[in-house]
PDB file of N, CA and C in Angstrom:
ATOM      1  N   UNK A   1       0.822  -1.197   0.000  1.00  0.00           N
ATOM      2  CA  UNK A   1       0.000   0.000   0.000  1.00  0.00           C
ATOM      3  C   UNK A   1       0.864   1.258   0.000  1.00  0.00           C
ATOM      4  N   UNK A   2       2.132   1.229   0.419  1.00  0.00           N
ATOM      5  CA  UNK A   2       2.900   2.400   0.439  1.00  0.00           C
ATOM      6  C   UNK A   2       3.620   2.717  -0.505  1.00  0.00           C
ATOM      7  N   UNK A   3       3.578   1.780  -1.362  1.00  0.00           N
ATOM      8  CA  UNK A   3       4.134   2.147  -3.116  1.00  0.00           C
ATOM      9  C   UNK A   3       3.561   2.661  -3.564  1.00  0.00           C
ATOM     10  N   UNK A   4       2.184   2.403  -3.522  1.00  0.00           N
ATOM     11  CA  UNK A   4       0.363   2.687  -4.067  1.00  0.00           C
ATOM     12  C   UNK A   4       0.391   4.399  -3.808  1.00  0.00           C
ATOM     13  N   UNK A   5       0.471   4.424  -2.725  1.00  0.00           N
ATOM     14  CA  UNK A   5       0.527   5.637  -1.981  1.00  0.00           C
ATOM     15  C   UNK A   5       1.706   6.939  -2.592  1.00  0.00           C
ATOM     16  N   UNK A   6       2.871   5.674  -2.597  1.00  0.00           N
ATOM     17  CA  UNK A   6       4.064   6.842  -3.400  1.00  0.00           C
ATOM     18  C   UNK A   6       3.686   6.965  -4.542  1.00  0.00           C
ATOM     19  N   UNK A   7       3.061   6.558  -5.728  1.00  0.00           N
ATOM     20  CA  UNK A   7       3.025   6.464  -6.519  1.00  0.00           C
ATOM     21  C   UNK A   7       1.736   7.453  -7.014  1.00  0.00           C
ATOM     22  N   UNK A   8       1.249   7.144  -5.917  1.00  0.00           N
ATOM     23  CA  UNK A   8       0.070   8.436  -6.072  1.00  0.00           C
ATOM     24  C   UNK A   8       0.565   9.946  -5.735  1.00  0.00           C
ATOM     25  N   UNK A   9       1.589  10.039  -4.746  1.00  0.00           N
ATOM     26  CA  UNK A   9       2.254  11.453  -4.384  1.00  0.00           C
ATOM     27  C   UNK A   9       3.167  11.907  -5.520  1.00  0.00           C
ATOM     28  N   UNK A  10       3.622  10.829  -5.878  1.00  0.00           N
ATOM     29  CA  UNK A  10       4.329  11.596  -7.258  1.00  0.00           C
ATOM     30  C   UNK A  10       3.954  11.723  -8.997  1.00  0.00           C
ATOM     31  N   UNK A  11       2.640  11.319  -8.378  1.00  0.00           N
ATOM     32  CA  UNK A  11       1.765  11.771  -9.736  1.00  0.00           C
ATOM     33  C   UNK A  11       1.501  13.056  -9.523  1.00  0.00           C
ATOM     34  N   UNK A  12       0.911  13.165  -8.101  1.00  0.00           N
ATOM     35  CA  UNK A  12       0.267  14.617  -7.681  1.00  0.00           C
ATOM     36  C   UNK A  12       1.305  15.443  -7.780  1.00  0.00           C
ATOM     37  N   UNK A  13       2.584  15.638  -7.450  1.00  0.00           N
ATOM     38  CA  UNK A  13       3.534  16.737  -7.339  1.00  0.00           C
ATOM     39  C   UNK A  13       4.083  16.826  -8.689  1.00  0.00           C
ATOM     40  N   UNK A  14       3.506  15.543 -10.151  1.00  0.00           N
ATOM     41  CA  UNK A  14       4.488  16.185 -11.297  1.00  0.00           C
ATOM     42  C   UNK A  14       3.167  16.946 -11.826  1.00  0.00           C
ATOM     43  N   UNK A  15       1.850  16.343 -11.496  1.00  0.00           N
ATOM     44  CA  UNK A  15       0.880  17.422 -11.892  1.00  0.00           C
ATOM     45  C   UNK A  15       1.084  18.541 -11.754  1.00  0.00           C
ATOM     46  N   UNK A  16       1.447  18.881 -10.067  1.00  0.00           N
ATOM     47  CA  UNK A  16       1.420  20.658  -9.453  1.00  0.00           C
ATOM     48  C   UNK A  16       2.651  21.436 -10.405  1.00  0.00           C
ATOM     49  N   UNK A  17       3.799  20.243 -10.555  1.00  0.00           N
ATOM     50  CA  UNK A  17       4.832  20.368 -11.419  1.00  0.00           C
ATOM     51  C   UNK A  17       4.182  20.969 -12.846  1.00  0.00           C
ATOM     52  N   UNK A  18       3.835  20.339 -13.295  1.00  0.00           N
ATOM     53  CA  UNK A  18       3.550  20.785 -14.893  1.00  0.00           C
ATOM     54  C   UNK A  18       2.305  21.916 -15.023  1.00  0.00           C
ATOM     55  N   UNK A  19       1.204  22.071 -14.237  1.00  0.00           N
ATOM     56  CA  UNK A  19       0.282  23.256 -13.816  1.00  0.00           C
ATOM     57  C   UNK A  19       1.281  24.212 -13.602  1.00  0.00           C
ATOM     58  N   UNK A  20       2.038  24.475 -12.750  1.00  0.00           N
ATOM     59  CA  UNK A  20       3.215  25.498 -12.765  1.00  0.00           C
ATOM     60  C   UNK A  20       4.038  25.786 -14.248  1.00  0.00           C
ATOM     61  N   UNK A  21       4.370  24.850 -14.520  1.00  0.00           N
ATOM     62  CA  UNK A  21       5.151  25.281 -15.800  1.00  0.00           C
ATOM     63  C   UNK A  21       4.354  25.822 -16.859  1.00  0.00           C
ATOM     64  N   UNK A  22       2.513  24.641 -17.211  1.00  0.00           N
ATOM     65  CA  UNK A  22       2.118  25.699 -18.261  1.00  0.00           C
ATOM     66  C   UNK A  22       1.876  27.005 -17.788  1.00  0.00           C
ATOM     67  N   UNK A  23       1.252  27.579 -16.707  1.00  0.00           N
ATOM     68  CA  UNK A  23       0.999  29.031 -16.174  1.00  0.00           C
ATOM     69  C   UNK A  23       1.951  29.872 -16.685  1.00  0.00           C
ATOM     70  N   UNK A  24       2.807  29.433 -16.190  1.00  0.00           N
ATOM     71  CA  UNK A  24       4.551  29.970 -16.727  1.00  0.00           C
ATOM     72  C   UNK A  24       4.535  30.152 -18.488  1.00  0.00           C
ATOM     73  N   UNK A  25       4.717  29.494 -19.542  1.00  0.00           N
ATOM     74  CA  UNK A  25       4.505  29.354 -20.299  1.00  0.00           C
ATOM     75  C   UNK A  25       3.203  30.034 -21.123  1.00  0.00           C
ATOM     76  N   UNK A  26       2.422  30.084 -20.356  1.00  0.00           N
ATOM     77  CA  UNK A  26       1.180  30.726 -20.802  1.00  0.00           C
ATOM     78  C   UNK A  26       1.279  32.346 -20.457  1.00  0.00           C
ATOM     79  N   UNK A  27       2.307  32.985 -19.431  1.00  0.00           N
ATOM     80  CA  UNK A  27       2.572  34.436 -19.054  1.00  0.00           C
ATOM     81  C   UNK A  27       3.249  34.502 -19.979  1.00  0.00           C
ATOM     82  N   UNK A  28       4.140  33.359 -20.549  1.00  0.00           N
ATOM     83  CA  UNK A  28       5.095  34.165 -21.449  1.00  0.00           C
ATOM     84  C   UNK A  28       4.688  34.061 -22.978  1.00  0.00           C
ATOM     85  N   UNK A  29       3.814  33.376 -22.884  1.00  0.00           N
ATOM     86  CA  UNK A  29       3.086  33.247 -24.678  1.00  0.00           C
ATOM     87  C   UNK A  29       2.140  34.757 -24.492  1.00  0.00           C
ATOM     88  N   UNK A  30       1.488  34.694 -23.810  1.00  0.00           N
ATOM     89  CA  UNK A  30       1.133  36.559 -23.527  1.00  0.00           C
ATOM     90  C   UNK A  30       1.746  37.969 -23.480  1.00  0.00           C
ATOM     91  N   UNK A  31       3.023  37.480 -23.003  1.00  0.00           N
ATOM     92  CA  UNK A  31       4.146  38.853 -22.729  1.00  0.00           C
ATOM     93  C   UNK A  31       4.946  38.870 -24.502  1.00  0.00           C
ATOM     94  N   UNK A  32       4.672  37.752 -25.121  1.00  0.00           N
ATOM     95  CA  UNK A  32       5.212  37.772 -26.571  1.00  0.00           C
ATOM     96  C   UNK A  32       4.340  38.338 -27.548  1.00  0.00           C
ATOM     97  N   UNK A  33       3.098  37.826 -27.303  1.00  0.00           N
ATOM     98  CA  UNK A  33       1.511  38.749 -28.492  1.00  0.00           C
ATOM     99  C   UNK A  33       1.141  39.461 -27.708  1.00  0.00           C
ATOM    100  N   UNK A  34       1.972  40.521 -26.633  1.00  0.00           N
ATOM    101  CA  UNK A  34       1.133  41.699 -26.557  1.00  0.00           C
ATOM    102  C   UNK A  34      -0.246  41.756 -25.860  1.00  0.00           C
ATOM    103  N   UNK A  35      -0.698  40.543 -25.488  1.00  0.00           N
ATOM    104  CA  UNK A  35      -1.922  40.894 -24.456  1.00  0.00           C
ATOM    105  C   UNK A  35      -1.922  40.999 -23.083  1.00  0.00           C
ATOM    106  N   UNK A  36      -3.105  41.588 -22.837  1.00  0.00           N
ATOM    107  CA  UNK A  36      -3.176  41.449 -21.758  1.00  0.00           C
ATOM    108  C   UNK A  36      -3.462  40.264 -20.812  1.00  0.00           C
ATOM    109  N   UNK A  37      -3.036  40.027 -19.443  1.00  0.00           N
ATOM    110  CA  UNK A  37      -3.323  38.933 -18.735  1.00  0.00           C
ATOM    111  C   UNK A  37      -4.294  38.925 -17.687  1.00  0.00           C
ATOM    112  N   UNK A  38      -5.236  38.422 -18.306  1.00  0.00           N
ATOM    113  CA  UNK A  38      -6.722  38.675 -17.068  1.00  0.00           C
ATOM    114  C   UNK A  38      -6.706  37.453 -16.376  1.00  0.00           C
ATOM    115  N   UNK A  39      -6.397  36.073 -16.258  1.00  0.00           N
ATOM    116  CA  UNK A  39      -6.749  35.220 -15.970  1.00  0.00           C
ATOM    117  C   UNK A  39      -6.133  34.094 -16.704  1.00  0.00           C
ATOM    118  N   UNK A  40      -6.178  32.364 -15.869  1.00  0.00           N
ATOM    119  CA  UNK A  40      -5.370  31.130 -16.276  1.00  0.00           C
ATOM    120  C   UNK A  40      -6.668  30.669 -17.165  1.00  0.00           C
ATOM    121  N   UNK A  41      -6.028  29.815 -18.456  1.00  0.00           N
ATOM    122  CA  UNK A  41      -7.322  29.384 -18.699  1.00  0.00           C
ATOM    123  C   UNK A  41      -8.021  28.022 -17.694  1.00  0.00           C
ATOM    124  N   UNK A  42      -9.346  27.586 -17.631  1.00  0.00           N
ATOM    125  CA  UNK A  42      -9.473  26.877 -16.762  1.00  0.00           C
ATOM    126  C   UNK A  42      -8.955  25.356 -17.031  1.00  0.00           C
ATOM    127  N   UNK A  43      -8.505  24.807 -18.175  1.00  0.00           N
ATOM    128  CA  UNK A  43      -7.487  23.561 -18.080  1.00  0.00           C
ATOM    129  C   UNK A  43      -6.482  23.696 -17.030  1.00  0.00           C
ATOM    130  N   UNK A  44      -5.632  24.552 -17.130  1.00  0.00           N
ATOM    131  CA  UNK A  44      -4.399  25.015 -16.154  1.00  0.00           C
ATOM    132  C   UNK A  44      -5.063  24.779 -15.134  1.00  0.00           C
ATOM    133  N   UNK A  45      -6.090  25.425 -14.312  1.00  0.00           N
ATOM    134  CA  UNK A  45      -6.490  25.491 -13.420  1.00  0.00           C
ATOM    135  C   UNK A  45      -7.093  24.565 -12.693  1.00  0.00           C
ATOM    136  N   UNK A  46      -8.117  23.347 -13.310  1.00  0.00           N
ATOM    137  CA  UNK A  46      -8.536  22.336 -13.118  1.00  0.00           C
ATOM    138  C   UNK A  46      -7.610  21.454 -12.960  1.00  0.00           C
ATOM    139  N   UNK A  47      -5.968  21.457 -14.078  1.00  0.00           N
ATOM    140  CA  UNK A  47      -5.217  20.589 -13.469  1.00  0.00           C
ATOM    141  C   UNK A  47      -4.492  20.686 -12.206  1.00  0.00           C
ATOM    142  N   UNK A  48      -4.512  22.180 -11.293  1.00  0.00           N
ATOM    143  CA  UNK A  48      -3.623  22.458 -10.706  1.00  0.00           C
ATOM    144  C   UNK A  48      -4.451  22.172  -9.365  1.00  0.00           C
ATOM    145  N   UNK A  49      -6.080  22.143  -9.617  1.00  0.00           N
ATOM    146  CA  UNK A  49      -6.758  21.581  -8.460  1.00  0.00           C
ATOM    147  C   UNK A  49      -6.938  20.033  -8.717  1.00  0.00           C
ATOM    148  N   UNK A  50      -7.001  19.010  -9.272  1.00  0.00           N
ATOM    149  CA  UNK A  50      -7.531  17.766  -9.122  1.00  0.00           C
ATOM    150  C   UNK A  50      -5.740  17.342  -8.702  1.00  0.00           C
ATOM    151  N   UNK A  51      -4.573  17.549  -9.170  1.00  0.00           N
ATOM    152  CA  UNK A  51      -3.229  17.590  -9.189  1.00  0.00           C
ATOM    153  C   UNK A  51      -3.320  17.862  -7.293  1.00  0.00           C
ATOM    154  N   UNK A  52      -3.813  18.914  -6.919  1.00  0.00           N
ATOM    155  CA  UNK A  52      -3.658  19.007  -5.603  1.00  0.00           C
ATOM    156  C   UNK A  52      -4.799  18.401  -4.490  1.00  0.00           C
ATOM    157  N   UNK A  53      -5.659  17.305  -4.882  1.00  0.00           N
ATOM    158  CA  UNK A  53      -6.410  16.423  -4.675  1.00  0.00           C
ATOM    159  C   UNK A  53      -5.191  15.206  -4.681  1.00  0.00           C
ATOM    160  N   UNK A  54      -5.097  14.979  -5.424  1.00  0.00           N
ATOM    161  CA  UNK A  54      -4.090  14.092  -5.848  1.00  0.00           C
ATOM    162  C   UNK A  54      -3.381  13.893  -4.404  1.00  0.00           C
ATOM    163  N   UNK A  55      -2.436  15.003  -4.828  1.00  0.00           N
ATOM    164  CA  UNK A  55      -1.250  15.396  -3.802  1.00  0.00           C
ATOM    165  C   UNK A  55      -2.065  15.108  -1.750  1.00  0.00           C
ATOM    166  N   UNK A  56      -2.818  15.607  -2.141  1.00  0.00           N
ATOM    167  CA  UNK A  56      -3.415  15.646  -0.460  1.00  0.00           C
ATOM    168  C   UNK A  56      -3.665  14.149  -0.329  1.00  0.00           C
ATOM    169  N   UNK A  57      -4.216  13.422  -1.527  1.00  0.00           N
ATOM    170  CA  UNK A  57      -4.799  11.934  -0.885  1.00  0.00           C
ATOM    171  C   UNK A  57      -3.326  11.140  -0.924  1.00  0.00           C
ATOM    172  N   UNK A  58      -2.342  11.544  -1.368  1.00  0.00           N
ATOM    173  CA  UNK A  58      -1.008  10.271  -1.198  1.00  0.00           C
ATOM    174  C   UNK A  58      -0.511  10.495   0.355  1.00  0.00           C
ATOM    175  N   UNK A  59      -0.271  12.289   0.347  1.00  0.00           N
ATOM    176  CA  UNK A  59      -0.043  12.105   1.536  1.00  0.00           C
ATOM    177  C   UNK A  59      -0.721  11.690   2.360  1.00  0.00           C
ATOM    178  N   UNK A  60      -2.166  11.485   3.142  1.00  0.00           N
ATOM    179  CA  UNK A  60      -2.777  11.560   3.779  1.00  0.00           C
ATOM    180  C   UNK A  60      -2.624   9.739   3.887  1.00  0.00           C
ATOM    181  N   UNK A  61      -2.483   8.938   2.902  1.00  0.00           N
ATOM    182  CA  UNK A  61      -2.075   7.649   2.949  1.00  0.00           C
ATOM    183  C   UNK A  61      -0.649   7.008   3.173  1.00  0.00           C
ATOM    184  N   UNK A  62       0.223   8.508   3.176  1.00  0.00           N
ATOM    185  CA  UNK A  62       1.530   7.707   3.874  1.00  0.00           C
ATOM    186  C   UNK A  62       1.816   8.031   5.137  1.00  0.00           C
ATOM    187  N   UNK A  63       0.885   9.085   5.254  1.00  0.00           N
ATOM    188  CA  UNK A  63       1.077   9.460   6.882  1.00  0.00           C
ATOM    189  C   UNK A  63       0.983   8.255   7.948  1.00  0.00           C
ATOM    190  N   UNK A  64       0.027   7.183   7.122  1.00  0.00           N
ATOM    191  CA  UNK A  64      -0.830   6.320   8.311  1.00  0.00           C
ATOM    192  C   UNK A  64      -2.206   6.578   9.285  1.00  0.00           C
ATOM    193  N   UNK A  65      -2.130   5.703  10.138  1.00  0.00           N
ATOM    194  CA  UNK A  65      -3.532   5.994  10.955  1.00  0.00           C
ATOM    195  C   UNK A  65      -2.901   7.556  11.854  1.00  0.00           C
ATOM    196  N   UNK A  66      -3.997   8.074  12.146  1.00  0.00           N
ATOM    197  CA  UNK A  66      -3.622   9.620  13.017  1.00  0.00           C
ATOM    198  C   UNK A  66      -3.793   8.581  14.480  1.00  0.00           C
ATOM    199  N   UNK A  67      -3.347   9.296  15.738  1.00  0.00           N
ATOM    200  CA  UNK A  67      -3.238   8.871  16.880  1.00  0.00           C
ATOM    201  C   UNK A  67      -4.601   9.569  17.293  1.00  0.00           C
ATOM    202  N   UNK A  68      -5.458   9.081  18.525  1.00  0.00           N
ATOM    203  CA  UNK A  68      -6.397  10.246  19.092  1.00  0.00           C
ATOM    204  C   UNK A  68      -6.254  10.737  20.153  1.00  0.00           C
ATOM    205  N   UNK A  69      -6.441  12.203  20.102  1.00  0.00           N
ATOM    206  CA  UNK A  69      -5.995  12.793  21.262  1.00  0.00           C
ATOM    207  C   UNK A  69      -6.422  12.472  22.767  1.00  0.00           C
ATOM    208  N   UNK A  70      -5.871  12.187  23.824  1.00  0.00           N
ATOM    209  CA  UNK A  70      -5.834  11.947  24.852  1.00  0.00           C
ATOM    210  C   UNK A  70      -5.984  13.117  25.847  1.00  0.00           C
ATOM    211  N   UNK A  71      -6.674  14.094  25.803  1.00  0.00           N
ATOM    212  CA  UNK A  71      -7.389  15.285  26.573  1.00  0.00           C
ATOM    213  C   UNK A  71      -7.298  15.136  28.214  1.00  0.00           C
ATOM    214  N   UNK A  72      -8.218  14.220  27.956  1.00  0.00           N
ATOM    215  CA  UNK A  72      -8.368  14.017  29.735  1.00  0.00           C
ATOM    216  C   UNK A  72      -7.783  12.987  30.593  1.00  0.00           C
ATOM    217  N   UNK A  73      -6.218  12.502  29.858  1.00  0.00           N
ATOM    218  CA  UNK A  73      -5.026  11.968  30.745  1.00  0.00           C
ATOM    219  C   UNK A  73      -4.727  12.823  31.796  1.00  0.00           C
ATOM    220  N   UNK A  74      -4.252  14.130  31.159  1.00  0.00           N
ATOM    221  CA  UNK A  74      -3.913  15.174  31.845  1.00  0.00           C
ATOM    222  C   UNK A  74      -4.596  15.673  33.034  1.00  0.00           C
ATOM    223  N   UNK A  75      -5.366  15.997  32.496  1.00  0.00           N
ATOM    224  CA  UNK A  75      -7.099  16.826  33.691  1.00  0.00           C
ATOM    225  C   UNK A  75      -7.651  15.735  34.595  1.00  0.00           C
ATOM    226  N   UNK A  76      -6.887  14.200  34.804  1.00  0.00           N
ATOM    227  CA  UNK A  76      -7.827  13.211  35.341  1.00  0.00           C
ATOM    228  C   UNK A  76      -6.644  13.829  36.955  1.00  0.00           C
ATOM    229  N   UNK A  77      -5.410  14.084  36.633  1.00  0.00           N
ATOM    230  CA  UNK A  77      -4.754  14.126  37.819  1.00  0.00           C
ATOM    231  C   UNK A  77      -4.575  15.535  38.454  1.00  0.00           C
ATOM    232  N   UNK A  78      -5.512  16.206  38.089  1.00  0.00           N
ATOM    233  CA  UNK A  78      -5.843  17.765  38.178  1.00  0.00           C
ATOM    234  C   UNK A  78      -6.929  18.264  39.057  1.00  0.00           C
ATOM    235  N   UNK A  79      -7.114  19.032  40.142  1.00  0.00           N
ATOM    236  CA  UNK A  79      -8.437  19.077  40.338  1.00  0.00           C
ATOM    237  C   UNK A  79      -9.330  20.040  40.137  1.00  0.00           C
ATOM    238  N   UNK A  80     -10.662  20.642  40.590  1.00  0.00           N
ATOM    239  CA  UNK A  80     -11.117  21.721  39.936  1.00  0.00           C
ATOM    240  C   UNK A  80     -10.327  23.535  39.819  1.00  0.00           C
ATOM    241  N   UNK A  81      -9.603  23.068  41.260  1.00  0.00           N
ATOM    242  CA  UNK A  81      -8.852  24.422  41.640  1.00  0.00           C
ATOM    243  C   UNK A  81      -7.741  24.712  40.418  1.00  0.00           C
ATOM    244  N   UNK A  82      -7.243  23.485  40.646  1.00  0.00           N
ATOM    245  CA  UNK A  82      -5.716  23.683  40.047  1.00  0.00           C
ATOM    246  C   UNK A  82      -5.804  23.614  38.400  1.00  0.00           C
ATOM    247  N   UNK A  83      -7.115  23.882  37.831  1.00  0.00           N
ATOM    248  CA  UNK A  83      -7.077  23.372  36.377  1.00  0.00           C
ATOM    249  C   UNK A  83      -6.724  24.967  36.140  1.00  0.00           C
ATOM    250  N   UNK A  84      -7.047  25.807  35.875  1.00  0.00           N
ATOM    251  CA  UNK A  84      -6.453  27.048  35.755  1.00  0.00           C
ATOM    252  C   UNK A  84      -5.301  28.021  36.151  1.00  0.00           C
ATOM    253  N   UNK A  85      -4.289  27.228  36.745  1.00  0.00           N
ATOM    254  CA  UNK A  85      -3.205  27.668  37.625  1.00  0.00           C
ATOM    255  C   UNK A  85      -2.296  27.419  36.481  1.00  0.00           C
ATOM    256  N   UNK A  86      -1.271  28.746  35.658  1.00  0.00           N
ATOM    257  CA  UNK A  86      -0.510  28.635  35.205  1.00  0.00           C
ATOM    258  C   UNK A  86       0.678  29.664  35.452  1.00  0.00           C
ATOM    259  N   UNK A  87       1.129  28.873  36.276  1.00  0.00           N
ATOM    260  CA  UNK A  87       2.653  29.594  36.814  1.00  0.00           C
ATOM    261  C   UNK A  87       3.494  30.366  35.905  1.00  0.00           C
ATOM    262  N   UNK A  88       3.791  29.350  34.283  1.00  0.00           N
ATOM    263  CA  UNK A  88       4.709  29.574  33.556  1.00  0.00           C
ATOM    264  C   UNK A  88       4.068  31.357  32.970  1.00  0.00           C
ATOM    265  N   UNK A  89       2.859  31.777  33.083  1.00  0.00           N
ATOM    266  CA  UNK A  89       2.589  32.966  33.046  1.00  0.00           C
ATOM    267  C   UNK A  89       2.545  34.135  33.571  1.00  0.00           C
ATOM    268  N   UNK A  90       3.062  33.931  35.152  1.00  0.00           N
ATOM    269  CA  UNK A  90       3.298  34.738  36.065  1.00  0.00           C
ATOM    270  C   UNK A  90       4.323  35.875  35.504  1.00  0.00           C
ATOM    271  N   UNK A  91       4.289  37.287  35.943  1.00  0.00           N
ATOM    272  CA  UNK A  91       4.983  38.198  35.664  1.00  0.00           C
ATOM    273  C   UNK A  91       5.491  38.964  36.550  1.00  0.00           C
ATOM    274  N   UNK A  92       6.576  39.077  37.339  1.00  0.00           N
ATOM    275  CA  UNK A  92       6.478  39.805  38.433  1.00  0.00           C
ATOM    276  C   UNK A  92       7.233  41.233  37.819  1.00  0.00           C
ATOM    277  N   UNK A  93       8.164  41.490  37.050  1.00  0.00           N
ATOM    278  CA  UNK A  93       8.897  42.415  36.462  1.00  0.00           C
ATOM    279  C   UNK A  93       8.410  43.215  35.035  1.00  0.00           C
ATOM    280  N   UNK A  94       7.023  44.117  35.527  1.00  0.00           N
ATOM    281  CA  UNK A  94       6.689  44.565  33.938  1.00  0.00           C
ATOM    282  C   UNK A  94       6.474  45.999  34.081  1.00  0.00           C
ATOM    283  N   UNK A  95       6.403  46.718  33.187  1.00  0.00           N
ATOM    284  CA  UNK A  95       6.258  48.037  33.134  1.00  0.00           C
ATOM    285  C   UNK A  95       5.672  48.998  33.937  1.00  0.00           C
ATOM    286  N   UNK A  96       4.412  48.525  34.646  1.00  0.00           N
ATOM    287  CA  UNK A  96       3.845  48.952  35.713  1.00  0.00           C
ATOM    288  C   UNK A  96       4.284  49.349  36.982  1.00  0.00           C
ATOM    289  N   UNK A  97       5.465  48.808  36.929  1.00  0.00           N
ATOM    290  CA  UNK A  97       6.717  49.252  38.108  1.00  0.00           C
ATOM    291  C   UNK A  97       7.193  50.696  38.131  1.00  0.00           C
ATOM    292  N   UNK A  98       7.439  50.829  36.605  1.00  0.00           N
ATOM    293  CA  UNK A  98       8.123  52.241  36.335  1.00  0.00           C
ATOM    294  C   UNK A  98       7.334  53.017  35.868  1.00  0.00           C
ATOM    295  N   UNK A  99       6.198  52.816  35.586  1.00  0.00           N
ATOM    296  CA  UNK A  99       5.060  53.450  34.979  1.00  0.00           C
ATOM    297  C   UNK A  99       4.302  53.816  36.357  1.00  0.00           C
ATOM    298  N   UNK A 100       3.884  53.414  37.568  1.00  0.00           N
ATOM    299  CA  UNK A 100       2.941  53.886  38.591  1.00  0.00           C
ATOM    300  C   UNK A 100       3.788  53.978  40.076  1.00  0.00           C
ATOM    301  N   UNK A 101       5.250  53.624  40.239  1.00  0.00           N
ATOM    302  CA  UNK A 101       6.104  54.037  41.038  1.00  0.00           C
ATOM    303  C   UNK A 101       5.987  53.116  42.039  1.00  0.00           C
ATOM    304  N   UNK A 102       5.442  51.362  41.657  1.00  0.00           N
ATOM    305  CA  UNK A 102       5.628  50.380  42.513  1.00  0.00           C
ATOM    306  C   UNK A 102       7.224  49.940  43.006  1.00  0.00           C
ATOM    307  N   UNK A 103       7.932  49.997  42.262  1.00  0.00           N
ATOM    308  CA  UNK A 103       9.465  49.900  42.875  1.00  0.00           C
ATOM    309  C   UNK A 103      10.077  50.945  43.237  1.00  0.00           C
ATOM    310  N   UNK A 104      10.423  50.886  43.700  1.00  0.00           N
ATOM    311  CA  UNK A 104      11.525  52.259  45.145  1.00  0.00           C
ATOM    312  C   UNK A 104      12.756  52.584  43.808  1.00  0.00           C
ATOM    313  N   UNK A 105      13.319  51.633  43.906  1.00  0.00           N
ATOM    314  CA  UNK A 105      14.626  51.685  42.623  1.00  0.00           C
ATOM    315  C   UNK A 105      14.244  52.433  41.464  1.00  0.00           C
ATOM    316  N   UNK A 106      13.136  52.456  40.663  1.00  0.00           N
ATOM    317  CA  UNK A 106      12.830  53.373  39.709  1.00  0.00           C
ATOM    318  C   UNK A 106      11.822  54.588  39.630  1.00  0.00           C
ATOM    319  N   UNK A 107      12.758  55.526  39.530  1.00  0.00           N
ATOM    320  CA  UNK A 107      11.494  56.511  39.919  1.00  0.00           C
ATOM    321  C   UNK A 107      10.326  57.131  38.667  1.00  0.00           C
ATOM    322  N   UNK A 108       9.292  57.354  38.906  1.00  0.00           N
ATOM    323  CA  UNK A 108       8.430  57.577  38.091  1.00  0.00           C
ATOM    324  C   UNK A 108       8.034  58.673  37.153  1.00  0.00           C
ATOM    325  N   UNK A 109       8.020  58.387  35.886  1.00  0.00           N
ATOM    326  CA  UNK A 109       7.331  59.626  34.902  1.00  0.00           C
ATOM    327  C   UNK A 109       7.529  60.799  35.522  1.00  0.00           C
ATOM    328  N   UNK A 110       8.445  61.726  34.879  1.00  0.00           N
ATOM    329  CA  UNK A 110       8.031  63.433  35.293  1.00  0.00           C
ATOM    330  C   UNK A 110       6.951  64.003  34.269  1.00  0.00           C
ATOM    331  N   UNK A 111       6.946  65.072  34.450  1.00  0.00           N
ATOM    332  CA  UNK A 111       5.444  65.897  33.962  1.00  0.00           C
ATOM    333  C   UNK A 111       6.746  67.089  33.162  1.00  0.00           C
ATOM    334  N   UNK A 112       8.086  66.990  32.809  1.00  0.00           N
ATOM    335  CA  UNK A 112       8.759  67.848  32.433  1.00  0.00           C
ATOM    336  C   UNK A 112       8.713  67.682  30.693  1.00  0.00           C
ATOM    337  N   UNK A 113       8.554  68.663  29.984  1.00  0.00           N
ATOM    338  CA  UNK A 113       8.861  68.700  28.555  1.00  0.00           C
ATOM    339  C   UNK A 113       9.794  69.243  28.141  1.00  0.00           C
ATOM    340  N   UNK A 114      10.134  68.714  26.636  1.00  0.00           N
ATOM    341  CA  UNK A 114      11.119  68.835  26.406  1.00  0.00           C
ATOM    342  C   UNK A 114      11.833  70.314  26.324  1.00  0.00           C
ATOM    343  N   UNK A 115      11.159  71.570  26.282  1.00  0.00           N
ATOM    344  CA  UNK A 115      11.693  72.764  26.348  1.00  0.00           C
ATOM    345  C   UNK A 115      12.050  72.616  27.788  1.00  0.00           C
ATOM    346  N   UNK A 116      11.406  72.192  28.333  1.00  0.00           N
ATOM    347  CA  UNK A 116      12.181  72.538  29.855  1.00  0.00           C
ATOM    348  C   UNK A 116      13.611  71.657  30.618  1.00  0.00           C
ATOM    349  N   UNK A 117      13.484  71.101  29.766  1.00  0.00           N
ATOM    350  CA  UNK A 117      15.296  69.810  30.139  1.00  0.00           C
ATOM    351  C   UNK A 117      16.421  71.059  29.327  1.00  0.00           C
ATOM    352  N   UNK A 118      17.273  70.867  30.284  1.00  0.00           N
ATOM    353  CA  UNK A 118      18.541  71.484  30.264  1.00  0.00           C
ATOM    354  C   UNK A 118      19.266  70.304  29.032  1.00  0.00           C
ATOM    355  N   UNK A 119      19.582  71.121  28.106  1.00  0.00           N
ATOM    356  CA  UNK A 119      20.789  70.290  27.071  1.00  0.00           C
ATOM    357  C   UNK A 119      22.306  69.684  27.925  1.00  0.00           C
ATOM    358  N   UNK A 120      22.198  68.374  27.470  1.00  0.00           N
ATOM    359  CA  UNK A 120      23.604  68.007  28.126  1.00  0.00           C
ATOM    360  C   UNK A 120      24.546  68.140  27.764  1.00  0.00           C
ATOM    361  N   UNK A 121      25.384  68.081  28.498  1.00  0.00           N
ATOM    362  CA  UNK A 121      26.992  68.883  28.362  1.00  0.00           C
ATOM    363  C   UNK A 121      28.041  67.687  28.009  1.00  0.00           C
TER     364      UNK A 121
END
């Protein structure tokens, strides 16, 4: 099944492959007669979506089975208090220190503008 599978992924990626190249090819058959470029025609386009159908179903078959998530391993050894307790978010050092004059060490915002500061020497 995993040949099956490769064999299907690299159909899909020479599709996306060759949808890319005519696009390409098709800007430059336009940039040669002078027209304008409004739009891919929809061949290009149809190949570049069933091509990426393609592509999604090989991978999705070599990935294998998905695992299922296990949610409430975690929360079984948790109790109602402690389910919202996240330490790693704690902040004790933030702007509000120097901004409202909670630390002694930094002193707070003056009300002085800039005409009124003495130029330094």
């Amino acid at each position: 099944m995993a040949s099956f599978s490769s064999f299907i992924l690299a159909v899909g990626f020479l599709g996306l492959a060759h949808a890319g190249y005519s696009a390409a090819q098709h800007r430059t058959y336009l940039r040669l007669t002078e027209q304008e470029f409004t739009r891919l025609p929809i061949d290009i386009v149809s190949q570049c979506l069933v091509s990426l159908l393609i592509t999604i179903y090989g991978v999705l078959n070599i990935a294998g089975q998905f695992r299922g998530i296990k949610a409430m391993a975690d929360m079984e050894k948790k109790s109602f208090d402690t389910v919202g307790n996240r330490p790693s978010f704690l902040m004790f050092r933030h702007r509000g220190q120097a901004m409202f004059g909670l630390n002694p060490s930094v002193s707070p915002p003056s009300n002085k503008t800039v005409e009124t500061l003495e130029p330094a020497t």
